[in-house]
PDB file of N, CA and C in Angstrom:
ATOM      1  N   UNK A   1       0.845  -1.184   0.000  1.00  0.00           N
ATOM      2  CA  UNK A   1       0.000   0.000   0.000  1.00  0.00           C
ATOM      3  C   UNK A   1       0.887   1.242   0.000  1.00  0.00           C
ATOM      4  N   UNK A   2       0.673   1.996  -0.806  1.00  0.00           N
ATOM      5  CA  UNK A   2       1.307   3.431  -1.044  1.00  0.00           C
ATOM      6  C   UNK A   2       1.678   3.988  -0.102  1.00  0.00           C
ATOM      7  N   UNK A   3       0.479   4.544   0.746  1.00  0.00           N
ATOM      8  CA  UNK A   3       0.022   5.241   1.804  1.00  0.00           C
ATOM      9  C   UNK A   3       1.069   5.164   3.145  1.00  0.00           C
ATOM     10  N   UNK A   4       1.700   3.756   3.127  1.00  0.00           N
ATOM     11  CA  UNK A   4       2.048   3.091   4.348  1.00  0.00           C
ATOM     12  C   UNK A   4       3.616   3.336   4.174  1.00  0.00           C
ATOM     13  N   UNK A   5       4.259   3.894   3.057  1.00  0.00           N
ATOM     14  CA  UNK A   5       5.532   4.107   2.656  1.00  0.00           C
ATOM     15  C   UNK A   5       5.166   6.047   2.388  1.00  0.00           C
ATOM     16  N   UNK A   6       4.812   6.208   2.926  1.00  0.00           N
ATOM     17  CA  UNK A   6       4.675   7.492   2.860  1.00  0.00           C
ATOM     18  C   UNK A   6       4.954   8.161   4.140  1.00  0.00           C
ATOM     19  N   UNK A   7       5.523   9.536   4.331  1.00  0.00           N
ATOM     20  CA  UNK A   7       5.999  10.110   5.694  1.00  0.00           C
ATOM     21  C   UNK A   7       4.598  11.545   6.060  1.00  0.00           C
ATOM     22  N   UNK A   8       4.298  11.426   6.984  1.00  0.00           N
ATOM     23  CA  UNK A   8       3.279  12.275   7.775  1.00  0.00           C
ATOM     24  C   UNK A   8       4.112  14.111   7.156  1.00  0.00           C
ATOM     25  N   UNK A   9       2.848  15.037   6.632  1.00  0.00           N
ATOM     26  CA  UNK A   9       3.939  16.149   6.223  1.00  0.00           C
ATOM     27  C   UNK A   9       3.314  17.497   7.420  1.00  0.00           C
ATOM     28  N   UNK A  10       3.978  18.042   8.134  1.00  0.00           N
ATOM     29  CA  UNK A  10       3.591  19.059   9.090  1.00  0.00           C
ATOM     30  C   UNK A  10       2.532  19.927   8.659  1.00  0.00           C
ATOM     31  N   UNK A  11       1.381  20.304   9.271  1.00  0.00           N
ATOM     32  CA  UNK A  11       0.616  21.197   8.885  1.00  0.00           C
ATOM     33  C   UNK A  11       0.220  22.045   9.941  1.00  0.00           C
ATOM     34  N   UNK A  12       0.275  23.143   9.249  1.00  0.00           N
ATOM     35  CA  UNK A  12      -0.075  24.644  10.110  1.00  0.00           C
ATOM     36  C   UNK A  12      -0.994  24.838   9.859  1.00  0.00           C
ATOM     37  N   UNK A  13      -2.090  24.183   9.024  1.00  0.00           N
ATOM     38  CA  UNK A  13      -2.784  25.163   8.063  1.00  0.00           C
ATOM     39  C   UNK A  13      -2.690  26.255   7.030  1.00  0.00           C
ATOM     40  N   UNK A  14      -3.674  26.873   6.877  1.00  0.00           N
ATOM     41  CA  UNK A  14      -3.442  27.337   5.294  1.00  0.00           C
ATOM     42  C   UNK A  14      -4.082  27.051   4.110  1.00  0.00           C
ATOM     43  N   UNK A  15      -4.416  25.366   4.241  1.00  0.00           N
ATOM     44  CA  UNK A  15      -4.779  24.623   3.476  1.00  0.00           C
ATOM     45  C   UNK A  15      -6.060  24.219   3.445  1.00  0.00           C
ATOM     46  N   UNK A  16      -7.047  23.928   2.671  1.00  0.00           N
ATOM     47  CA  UNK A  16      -8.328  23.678   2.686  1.00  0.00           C
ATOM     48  C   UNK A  16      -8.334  21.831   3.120  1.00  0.00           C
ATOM     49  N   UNK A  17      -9.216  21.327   4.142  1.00  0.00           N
ATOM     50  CA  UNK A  17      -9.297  19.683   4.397  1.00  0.00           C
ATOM     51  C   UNK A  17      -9.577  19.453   2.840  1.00  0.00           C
ATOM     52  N   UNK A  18      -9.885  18.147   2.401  1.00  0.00           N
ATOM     53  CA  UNK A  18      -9.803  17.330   1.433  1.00  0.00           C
ATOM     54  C   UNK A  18     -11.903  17.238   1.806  1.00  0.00           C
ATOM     55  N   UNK A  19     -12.063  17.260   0.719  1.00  0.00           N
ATOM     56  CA  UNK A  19     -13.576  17.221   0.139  1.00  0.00           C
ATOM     57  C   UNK A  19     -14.343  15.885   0.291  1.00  0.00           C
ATOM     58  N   UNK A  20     -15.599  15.776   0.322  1.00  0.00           N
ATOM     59  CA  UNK A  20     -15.839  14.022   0.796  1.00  0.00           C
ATOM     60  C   UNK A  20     -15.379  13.329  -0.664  1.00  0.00           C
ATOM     61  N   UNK A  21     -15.002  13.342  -1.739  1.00  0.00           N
ATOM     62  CA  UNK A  21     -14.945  13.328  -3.158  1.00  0.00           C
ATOM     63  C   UNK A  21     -13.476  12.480  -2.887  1.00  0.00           C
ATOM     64  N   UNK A  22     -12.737  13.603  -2.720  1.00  0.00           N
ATOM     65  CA  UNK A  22     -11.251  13.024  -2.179  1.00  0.00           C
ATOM     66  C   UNK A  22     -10.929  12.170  -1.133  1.00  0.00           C
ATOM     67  N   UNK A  23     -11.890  12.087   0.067  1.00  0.00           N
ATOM     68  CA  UNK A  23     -11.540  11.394   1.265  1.00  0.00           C
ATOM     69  C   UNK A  23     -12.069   9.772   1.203  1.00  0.00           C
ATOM     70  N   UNK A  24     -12.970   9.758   0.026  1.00  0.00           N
ATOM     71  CA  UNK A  24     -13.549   8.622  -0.390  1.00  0.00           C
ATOM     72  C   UNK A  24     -12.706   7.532  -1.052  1.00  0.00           C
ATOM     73  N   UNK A  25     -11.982   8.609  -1.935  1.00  0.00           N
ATOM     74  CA  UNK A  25     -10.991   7.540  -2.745  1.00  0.00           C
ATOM     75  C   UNK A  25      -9.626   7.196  -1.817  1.00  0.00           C
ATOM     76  N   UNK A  26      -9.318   8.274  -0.575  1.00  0.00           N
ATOM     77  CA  UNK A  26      -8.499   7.367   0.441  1.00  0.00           C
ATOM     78  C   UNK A  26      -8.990   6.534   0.933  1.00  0.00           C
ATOM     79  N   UNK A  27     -10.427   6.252   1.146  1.00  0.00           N
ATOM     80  CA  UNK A  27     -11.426   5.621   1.792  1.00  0.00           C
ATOM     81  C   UNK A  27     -10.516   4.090   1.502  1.00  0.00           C
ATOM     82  N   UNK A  28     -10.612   4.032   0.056  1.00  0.00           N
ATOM     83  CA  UNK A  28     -10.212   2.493  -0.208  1.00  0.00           C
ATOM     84  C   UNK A  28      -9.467   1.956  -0.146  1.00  0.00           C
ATOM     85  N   UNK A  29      -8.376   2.978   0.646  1.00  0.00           N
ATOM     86  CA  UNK A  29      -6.914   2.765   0.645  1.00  0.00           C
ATOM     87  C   UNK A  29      -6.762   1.982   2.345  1.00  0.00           C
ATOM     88  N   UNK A  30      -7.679   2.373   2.798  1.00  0.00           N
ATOM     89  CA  UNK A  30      -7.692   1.906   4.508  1.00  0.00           C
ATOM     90  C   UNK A  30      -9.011   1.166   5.081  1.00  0.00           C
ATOM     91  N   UNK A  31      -8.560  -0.263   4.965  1.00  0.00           N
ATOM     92  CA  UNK A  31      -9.659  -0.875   5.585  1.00  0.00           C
ATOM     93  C   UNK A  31      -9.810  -0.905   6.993  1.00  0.00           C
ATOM     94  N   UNK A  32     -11.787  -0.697   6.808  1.00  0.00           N
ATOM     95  CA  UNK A  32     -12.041  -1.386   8.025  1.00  0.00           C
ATOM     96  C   UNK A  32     -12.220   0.166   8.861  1.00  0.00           C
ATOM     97  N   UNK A  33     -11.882   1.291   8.230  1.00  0.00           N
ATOM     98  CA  UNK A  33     -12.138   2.500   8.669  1.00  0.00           C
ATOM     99  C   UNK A  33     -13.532   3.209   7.994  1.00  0.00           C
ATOM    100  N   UNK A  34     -13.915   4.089   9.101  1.00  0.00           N
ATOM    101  CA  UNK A  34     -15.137   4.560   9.235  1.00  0.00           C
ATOM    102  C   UNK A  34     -14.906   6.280   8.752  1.00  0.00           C
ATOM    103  N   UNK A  35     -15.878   7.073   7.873  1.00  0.00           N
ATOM    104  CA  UNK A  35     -15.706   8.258   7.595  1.00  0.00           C
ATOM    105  C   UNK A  35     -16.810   9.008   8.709  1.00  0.00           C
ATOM    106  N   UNK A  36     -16.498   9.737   9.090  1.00  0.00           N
ATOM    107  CA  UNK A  36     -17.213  10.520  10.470  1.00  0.00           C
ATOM    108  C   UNK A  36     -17.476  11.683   9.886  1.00  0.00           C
ATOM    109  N   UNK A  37     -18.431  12.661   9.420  1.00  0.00           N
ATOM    110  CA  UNK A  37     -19.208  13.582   8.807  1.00  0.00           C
ATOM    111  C   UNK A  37     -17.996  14.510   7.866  1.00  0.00           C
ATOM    112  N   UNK A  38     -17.497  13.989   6.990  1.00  0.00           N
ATOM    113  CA  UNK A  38     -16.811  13.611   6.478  1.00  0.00           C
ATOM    114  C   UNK A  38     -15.321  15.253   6.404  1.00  0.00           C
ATOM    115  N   UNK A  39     -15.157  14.908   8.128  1.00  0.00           N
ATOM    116  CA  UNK A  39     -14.268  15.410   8.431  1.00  0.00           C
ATOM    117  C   UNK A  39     -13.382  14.382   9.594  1.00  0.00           C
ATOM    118  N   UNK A  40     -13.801  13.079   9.746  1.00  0.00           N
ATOM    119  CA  UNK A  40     -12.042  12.375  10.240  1.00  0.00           C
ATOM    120  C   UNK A  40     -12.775  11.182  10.141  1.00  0.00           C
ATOM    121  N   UNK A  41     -11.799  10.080  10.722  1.00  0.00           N
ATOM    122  CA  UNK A  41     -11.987   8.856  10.149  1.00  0.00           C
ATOM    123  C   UNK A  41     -11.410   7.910  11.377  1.00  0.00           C
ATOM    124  N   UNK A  42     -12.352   6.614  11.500  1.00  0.00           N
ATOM    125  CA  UNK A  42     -12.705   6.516  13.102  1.00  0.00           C
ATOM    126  C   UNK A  42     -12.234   4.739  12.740  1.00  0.00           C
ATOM    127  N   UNK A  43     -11.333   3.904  13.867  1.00  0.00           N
ATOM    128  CA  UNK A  43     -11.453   2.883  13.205  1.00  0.00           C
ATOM    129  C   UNK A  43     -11.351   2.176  15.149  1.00  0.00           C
ATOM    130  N   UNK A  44     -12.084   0.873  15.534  1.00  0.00           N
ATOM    131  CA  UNK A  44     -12.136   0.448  16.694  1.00  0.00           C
ATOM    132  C   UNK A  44     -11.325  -0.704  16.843  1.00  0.00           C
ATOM    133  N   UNK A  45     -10.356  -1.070  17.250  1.00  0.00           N
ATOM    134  CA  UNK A  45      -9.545  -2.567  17.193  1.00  0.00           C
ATOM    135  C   UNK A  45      -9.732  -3.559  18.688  1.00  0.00           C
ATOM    136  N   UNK A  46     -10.110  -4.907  18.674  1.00  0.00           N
ATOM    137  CA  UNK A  46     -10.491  -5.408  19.948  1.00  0.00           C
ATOM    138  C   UNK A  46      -9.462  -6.459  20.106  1.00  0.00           C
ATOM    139  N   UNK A  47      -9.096  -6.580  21.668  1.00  0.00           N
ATOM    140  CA  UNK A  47      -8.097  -7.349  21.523  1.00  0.00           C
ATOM    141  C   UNK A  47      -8.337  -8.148  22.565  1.00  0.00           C
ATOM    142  N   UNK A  48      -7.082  -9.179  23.161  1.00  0.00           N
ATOM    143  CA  UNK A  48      -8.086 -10.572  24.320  1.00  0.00           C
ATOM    144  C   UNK A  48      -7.610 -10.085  25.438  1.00  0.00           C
ATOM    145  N   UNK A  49      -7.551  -9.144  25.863  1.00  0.00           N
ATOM    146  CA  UNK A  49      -6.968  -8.333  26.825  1.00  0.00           C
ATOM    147  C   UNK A  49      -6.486  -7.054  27.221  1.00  0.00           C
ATOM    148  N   UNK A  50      -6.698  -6.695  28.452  1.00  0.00           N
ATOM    149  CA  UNK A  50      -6.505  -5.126  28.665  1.00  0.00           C
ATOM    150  C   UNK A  50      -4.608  -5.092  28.148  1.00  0.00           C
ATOM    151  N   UNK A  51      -4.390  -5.920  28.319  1.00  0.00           N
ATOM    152  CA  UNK A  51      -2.329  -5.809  28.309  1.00  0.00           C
ATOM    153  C   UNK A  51      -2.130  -5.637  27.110  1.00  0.00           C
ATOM    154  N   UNK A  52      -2.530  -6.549  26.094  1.00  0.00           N
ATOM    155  CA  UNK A  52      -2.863  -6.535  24.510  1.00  0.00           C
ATOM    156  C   UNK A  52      -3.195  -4.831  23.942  1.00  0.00           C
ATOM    157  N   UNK A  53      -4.280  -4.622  24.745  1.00  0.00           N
ATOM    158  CA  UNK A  53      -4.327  -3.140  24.130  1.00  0.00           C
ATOM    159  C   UNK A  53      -3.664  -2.045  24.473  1.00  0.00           C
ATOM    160  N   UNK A  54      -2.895  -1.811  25.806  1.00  0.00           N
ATOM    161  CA  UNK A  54      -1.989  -1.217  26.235  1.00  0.00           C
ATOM    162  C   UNK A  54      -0.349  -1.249  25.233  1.00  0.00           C
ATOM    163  N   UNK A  55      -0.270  -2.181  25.511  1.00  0.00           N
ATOM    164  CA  UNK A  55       0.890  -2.554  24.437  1.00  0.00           C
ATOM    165  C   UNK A  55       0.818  -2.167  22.783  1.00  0.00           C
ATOM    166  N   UNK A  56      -0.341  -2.059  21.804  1.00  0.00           N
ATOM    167  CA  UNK A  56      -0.620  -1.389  20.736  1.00  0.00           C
ATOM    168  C   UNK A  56      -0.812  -0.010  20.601  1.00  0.00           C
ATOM    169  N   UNK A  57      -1.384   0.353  21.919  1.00  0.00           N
ATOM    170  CA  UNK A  57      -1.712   2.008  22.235  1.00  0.00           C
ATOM    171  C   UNK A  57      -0.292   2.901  21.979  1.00  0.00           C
ATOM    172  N   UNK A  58       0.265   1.682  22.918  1.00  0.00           N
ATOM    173  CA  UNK A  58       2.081   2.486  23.268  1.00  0.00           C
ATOM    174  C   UNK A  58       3.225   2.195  21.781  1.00  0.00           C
ATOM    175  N   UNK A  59       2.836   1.284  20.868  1.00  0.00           N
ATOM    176  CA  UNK A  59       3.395   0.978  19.795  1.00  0.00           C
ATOM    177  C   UNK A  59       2.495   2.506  18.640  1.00  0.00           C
ATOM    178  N   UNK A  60       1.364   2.488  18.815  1.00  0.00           N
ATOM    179  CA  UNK A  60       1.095   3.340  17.943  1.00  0.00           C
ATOM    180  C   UNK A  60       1.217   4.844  18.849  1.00  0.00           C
ATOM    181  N   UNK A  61       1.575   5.752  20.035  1.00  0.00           N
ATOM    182  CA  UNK A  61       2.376   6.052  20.631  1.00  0.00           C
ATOM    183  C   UNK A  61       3.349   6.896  20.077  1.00  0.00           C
ATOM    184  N   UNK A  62       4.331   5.505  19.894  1.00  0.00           N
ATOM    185  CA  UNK A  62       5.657   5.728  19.179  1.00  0.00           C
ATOM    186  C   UNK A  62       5.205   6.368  17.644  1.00  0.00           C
ATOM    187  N   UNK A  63       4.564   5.244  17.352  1.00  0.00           N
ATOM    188  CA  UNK A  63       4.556   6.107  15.885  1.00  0.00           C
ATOM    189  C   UNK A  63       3.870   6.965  15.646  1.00  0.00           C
ATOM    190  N   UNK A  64       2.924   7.798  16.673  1.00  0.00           N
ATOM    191  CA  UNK A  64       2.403   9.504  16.126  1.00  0.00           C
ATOM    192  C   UNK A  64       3.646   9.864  16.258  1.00  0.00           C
ATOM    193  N   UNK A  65       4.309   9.970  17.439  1.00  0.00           N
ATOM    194  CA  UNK A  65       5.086  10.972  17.922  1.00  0.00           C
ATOM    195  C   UNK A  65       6.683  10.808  16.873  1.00  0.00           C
ATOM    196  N   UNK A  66       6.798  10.012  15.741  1.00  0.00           N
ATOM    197  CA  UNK A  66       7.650   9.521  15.107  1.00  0.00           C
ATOM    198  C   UNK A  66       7.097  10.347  13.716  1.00  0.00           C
ATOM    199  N   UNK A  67       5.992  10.258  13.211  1.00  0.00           N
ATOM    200  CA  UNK A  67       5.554  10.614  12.069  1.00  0.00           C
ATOM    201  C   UNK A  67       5.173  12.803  12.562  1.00  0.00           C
ATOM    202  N   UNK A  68       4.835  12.745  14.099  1.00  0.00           N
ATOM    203  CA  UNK A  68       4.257  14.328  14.137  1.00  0.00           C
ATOM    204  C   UNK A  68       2.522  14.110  13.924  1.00  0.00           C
ATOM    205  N   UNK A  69       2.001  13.222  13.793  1.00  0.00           N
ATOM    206  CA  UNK A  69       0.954  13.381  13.473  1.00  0.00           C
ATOM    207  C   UNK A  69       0.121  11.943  14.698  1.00  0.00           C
ATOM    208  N   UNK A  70      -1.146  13.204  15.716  1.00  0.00           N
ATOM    209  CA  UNK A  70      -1.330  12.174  16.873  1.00  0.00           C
ATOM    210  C   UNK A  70      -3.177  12.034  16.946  1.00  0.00           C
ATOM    211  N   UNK A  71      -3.533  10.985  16.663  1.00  0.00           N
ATOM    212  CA  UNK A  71      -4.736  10.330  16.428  1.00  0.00           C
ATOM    213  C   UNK A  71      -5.139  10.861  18.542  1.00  0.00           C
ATOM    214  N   UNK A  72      -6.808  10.904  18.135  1.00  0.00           N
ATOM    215  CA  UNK A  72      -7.521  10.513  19.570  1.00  0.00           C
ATOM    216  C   UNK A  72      -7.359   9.314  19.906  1.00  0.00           C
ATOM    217  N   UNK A  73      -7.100   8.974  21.480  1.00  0.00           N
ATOM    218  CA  UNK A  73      -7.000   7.904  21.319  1.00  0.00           C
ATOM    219  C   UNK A  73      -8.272   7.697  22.511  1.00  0.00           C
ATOM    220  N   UNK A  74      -9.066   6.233  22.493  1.00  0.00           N
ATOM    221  CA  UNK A  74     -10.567   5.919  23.268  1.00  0.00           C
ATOM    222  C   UNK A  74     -10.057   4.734  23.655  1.00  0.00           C
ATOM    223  N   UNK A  75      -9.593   4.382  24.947  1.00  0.00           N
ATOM    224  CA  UNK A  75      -9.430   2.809  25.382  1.00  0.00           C
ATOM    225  C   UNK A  75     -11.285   2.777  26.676  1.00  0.00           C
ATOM    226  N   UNK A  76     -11.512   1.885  25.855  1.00  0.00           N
ATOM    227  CA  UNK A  76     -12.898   1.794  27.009  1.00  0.00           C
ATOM    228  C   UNK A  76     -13.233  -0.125  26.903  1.00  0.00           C
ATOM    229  N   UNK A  77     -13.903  -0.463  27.737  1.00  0.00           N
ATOM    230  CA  UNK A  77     -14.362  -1.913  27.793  1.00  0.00           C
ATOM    231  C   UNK A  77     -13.121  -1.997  28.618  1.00  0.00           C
ATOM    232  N   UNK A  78     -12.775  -3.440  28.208  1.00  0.00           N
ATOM    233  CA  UNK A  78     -11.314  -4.069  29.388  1.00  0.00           C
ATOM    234  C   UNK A  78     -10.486  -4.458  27.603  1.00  0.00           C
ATOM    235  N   UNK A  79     -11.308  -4.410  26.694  1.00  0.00           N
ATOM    236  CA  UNK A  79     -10.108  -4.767  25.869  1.00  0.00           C
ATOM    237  C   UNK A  79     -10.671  -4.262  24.209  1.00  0.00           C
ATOM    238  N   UNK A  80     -10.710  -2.967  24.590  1.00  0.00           N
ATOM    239  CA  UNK A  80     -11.251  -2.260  22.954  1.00  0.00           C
ATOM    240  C   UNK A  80     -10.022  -0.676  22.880  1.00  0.00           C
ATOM    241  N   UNK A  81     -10.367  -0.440  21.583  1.00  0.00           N
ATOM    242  CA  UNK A  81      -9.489   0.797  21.590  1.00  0.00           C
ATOM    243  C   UNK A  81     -10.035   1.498  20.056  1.00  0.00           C
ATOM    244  N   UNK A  82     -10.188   2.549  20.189  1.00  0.00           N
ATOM    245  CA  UNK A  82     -10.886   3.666  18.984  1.00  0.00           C
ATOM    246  C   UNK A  82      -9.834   4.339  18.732  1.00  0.00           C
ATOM    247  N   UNK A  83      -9.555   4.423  17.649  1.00  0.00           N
ATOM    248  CA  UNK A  83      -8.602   5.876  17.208  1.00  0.00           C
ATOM    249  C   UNK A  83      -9.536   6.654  16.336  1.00  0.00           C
ATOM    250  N   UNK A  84      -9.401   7.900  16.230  1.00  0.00           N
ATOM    251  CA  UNK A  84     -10.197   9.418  15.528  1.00  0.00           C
ATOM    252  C   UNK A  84      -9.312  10.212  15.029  1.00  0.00           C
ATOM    253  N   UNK A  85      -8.595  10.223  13.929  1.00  0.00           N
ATOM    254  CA  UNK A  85      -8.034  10.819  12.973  1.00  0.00           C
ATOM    255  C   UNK A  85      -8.533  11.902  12.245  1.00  0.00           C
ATOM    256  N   UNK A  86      -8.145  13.323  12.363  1.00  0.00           N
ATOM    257  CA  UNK A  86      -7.697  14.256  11.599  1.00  0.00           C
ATOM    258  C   UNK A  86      -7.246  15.313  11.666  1.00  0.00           C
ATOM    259  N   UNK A  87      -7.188  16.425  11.038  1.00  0.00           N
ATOM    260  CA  UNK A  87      -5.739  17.209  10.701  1.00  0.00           C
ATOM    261  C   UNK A  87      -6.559  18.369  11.641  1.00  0.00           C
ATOM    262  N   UNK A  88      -6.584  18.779  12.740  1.00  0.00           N
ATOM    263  CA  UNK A  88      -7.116  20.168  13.660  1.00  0.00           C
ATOM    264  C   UNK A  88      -6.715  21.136  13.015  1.00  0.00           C
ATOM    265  N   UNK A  89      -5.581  21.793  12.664  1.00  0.00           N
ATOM    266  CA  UNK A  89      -5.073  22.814  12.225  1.00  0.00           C
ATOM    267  C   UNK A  89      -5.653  22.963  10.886  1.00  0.00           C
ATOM    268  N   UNK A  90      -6.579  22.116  10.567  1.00  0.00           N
ATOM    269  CA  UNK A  90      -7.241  22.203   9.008  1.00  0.00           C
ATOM    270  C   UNK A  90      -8.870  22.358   9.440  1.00  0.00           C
ATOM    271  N   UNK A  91      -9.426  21.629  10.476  1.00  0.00           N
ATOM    272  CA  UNK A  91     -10.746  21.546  10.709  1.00  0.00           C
ATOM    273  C   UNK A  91     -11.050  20.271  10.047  1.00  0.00           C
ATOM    274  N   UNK A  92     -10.303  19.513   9.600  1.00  0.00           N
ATOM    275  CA  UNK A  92     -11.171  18.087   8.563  1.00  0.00           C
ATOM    276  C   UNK A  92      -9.820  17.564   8.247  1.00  0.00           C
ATOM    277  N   UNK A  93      -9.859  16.255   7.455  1.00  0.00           N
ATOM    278  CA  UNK A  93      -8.683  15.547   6.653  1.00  0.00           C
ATOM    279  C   UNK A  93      -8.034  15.867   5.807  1.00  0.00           C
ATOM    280  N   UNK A  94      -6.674  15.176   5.935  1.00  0.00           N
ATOM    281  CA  UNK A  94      -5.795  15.616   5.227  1.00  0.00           C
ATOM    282  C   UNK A  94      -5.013  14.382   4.693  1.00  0.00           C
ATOM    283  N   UNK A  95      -4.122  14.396   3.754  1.00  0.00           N
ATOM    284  CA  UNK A  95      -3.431  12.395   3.427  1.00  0.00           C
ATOM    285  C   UNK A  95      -2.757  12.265   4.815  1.00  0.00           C
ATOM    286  N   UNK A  96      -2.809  12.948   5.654  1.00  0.00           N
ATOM    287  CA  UNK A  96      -1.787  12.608   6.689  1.00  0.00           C
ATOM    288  C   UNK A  96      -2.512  11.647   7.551  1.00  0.00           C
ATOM    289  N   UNK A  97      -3.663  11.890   7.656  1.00  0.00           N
ATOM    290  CA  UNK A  97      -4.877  11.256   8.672  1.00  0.00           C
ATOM    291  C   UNK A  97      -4.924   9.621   7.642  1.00  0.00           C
ATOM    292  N   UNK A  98      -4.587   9.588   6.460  1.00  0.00           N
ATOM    293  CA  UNK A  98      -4.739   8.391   5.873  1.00  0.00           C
ATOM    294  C   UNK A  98      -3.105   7.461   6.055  1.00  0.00           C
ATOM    295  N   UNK A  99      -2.303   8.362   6.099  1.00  0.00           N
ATOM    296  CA  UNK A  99      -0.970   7.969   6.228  1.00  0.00           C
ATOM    297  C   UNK A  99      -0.821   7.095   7.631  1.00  0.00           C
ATOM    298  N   UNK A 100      -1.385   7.701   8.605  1.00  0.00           N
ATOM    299  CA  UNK A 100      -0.940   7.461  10.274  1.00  0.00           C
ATOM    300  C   UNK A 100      -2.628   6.162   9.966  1.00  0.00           C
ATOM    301  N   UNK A 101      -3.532   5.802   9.209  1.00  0.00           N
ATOM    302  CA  UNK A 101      -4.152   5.310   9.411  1.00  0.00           C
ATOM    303  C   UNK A 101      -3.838   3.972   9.273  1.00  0.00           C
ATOM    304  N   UNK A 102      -3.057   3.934   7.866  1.00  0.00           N
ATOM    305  CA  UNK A 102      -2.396   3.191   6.988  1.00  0.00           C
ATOM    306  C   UNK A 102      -1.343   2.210   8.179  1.00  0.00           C
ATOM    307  N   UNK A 103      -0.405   3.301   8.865  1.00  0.00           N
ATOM    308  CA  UNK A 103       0.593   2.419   9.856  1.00  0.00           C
ATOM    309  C   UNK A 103       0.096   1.787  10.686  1.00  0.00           C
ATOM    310  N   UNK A 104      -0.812   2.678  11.397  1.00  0.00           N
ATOM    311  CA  UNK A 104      -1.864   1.801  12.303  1.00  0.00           C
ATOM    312  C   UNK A 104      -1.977   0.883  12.174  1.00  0.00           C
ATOM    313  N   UNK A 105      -2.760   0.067  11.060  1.00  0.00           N
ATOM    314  CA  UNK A 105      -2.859  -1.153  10.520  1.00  0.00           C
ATOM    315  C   UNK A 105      -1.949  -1.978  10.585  1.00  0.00           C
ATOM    316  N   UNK A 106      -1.018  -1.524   9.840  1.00  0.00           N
ATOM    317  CA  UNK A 106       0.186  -1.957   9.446  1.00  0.00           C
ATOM    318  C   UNK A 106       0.987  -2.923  11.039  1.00  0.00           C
ATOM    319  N   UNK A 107       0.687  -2.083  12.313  1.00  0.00           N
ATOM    320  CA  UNK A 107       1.079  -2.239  13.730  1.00  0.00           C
ATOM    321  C   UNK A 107       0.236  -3.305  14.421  1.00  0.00           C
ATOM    322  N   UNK A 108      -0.752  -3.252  13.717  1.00  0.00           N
ATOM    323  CA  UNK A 108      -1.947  -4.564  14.354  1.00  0.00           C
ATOM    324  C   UNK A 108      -1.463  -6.074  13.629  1.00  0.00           C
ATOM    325  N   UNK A 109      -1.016  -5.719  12.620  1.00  0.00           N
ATOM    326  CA  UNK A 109      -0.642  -7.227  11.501  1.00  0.00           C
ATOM    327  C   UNK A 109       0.513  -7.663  12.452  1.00  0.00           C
ATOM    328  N   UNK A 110       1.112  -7.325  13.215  1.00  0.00           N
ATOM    329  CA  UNK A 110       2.374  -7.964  13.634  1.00  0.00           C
ATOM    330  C   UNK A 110       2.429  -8.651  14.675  1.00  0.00           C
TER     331      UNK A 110
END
């Protein structure tokens, strides 16, 4: 996947978010993710344990704070976890919110 070899790019704003038109065709680039009024993009991962999800929280963690770019993060139940992706300094999405979505994934396969 493209997306997943790609580096998070700093935003100040300036820039207009990406249109539901555009956020659609990232849409297909990231499974298993949800478009939220089509300003960020919401995805829930369940795991067999509270330790399990602690340990992915802190792996994906590393990689906002590696890429600059830091998802909401929702740990609720004893073994669920939500991330909510997008660009604040824009008000809506940006490829960056698809980029950090992309690794995400990428961090659960392993």
């Amino acid at each position: 996947m493209e997306l997943l070899y790609k580096k998070c790019v700093p935003c100040e704003g300036g820039i207009l978010p990406m249109n539901s038109g555009e956020a659609q065709k990232y849409m297909a680039e990231v499974t298993g993710w949800s478009l939220i009024d089509g300003k960020k993009i919401q995805k829930e991962f369940k795991f067999k344990d509270f330790k399990e999800v602690m340990v992915f929280v802190n792996k994906v963690a590393d990689l906002a704070e590696s890429e600059g770019h830091h998802p909401d993060i929702f740990i609720h139940g004893w073994n669920k976890v939500r991330f909510e992706l997008s660009t604040h300094a824009i008000g809506g999405l940006s490829e960056n919110d698809f980029i950090m979505a992309a690794k995400i994934d990428s961090i659960k396969t392993f």
